[in-house]
Every structure is written in C-alpha cells, then in structure tokens.
N, C-alpha and C. Protein backbone atom coordinates (compact mmCIF):
# COMPACT_ATOMS: atom_id res chain seq x y z
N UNK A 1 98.34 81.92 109.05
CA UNK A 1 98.50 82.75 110.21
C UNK A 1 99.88 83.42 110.11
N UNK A 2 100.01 84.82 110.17
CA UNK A 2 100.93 85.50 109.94
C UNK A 2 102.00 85.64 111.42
N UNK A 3 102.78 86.07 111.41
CA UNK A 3 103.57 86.07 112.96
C UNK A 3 102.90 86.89 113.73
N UNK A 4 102.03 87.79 113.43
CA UNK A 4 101.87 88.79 114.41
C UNK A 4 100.48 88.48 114.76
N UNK A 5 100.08 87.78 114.20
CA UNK A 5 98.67 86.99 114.82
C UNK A 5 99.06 85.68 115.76
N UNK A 6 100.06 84.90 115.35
CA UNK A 6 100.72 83.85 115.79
C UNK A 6 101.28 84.49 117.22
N UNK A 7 102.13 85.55 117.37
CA UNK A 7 102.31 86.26 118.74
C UNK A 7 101.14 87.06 119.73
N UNK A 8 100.00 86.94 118.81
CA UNK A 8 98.84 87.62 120.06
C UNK A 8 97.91 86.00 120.28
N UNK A 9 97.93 85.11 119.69
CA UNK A 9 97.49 84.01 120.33
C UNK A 9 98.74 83.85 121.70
N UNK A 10 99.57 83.16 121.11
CA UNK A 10 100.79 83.49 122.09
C UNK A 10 101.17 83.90 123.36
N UNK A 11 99.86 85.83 123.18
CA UNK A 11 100.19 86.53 124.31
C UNK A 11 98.85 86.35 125.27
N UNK A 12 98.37 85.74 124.51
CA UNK A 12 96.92 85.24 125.46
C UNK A 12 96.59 84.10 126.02
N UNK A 13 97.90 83.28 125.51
CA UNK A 13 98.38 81.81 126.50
C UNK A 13 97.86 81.01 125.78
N UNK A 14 97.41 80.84 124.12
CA UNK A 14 97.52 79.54 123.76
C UNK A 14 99.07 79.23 123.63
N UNK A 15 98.98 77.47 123.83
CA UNK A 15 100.52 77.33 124.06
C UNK A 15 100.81 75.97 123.22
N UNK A 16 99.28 75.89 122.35
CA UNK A 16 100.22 74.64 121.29
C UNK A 16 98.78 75.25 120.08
N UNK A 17 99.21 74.68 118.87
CA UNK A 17 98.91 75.06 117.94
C UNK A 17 99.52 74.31 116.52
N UNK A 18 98.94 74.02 115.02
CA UNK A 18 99.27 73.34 114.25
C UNK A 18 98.77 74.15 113.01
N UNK A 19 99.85 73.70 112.12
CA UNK A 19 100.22 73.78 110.34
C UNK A 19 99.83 72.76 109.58
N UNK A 20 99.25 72.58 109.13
CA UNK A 20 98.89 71.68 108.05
C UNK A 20 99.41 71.75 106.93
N UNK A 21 100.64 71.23 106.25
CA UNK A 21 101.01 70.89 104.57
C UNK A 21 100.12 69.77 104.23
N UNK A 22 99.89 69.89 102.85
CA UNK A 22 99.38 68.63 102.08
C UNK A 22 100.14 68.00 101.62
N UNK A 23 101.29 67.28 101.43
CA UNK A 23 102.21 66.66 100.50
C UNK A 23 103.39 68.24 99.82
N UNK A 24 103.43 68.05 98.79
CA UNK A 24 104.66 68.39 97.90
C UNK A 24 104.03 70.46 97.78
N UNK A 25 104.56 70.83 97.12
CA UNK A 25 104.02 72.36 97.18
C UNK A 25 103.01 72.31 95.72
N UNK A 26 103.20 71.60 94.82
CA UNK A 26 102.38 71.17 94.15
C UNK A 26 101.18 70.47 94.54
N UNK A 27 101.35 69.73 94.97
CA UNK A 27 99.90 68.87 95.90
C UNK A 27 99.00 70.05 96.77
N UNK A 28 100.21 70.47 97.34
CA UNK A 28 99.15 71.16 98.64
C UNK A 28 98.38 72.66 97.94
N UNK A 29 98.90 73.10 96.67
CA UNK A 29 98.52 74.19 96.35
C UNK A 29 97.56 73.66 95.50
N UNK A 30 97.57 72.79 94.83
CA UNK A 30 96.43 71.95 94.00
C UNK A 30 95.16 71.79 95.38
N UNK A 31 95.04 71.75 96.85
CA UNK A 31 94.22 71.41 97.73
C UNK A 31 93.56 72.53 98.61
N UNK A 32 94.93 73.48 98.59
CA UNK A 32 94.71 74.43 99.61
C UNK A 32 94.54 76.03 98.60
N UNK A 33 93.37 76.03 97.99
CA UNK A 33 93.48 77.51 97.13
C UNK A 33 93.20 78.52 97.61
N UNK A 34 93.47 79.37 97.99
CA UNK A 34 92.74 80.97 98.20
C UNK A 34 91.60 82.07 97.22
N UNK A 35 90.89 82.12 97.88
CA UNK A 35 89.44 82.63 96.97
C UNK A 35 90.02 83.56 95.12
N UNK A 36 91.46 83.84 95.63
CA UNK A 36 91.73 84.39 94.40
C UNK A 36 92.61 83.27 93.57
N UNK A 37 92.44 82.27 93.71
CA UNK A 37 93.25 81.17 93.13
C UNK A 37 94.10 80.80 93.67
N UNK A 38 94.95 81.45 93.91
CA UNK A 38 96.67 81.01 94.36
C UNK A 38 96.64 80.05 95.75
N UNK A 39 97.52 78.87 95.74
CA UNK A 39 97.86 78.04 96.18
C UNK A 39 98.40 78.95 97.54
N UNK A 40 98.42 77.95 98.76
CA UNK A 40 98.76 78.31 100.26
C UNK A 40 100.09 78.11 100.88
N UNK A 41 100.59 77.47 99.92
CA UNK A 41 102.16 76.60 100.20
C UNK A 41 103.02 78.07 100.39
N UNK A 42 103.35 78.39 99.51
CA UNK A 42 104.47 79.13 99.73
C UNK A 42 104.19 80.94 100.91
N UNK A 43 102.86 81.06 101.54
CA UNK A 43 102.25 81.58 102.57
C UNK A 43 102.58 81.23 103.95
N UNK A 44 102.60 79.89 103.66
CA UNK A 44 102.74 78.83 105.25
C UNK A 44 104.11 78.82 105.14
N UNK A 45 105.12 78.96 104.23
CA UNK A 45 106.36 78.75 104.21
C UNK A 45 106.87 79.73 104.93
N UNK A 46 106.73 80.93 104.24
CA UNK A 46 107.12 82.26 105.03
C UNK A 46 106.73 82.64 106.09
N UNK A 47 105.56 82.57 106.33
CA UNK A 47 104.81 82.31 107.71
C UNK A 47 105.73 81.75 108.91
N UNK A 48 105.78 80.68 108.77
CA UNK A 48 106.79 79.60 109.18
C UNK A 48 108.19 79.93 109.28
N UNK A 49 108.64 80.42 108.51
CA UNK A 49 109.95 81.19 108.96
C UNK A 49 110.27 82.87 109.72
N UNK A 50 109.12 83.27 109.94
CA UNK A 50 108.87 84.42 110.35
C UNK A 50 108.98 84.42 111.64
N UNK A 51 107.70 82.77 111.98
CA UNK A 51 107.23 82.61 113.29
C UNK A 51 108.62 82.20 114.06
N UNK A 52 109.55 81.35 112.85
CA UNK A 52 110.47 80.81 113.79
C UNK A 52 111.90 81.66 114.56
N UNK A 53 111.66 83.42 113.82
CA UNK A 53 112.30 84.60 114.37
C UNK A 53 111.75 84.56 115.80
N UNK A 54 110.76 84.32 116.45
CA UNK A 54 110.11 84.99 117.02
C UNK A 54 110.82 84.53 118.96
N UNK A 55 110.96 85.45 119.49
CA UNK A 55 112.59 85.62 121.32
C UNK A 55 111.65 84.28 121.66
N UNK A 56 112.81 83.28 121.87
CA UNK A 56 112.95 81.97 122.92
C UNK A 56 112.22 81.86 124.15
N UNK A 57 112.12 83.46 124.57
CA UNK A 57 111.53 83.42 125.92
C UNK A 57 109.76 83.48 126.12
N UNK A 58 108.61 83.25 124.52
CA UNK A 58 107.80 83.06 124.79
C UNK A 58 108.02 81.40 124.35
N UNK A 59 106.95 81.19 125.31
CA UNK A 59 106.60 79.48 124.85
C UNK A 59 105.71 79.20 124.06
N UNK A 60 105.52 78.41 123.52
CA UNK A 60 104.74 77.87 122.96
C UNK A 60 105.05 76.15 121.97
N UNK A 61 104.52 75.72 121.41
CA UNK A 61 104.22 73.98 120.55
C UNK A 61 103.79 74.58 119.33
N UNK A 62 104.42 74.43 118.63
CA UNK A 62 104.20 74.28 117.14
C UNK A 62 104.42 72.97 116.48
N UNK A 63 103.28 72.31 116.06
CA UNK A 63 103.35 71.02 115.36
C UNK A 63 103.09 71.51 113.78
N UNK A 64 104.01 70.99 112.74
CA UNK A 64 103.73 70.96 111.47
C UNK A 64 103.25 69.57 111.00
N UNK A 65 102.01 69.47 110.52
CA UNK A 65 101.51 68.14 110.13
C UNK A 65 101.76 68.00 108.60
N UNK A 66 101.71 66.88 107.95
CA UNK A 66 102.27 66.37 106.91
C UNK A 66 100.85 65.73 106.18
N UNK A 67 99.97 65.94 105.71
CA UNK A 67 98.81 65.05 104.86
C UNK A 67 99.48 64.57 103.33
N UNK A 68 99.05 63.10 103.77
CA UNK A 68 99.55 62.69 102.31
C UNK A 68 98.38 61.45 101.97
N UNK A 69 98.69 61.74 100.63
CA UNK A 69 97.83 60.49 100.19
C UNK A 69 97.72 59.55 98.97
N UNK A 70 96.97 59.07 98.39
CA UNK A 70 97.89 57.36 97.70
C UNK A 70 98.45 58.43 96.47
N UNK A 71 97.57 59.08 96.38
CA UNK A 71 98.01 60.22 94.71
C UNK A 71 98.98 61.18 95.31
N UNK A 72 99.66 61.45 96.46
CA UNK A 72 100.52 62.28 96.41
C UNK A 72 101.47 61.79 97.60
C-alpha cells in the first residue's frame, strides 16, 4: 500500500490497519513475491517511510507485524 492509498483509507475513517514483514529481507522476499518475481521487502520499506511523512493531525494505528519462523 502506497501513501496515497494509505491517506484515502485514512480519509474515509479507517483508523487502524497492519504491515506484515516475514523475518529478515531475505526471508520475506523468498515468501512475499510479486507476479514478476521480485521480492516485497524493500516496497513495504519505502512505503513505510513515506507513510511515516504523512501531517500528525490525521489519526490513525499502524501496527507492523513481525512473522517468523523455526527456519528464519
């Protein structure tokens, strides 16, 4: 989810919402592929720092979740 999709949920009053990483950027791109191959990690990264530009004065919950597992 890009920021400007992340700000029209936002403007329509969802007010919590979640990220999913898989482990390491290796792990999670090994889990999370995009139809043209490429791994999701470094998407959600920028994403993620985009969203976190975004004026104090809307609200919202952003939870980043962490999946891990015995192999990673």
């Amino acid at each position: 989810m890009d920021k400007k999709s992340f700000e029209a949920f936002v403007d329509i009053g969802v007010a919590n919402m979640q990220f999913t990483i898989d482990g390491s950027k290796e792990a999670h791109d090994n889990t999370r592929i995009l139809n043209n191959g490429n791994g999701t990690y470094d998407r959600i990264m920028k994403n993620l720092a985009d969203i976190a530009q975004i004026p104090i004065d809307k609200r919202f919950n952003l939870n980043v979740r962490c999946n891990f597992t015995k192999k990673t």
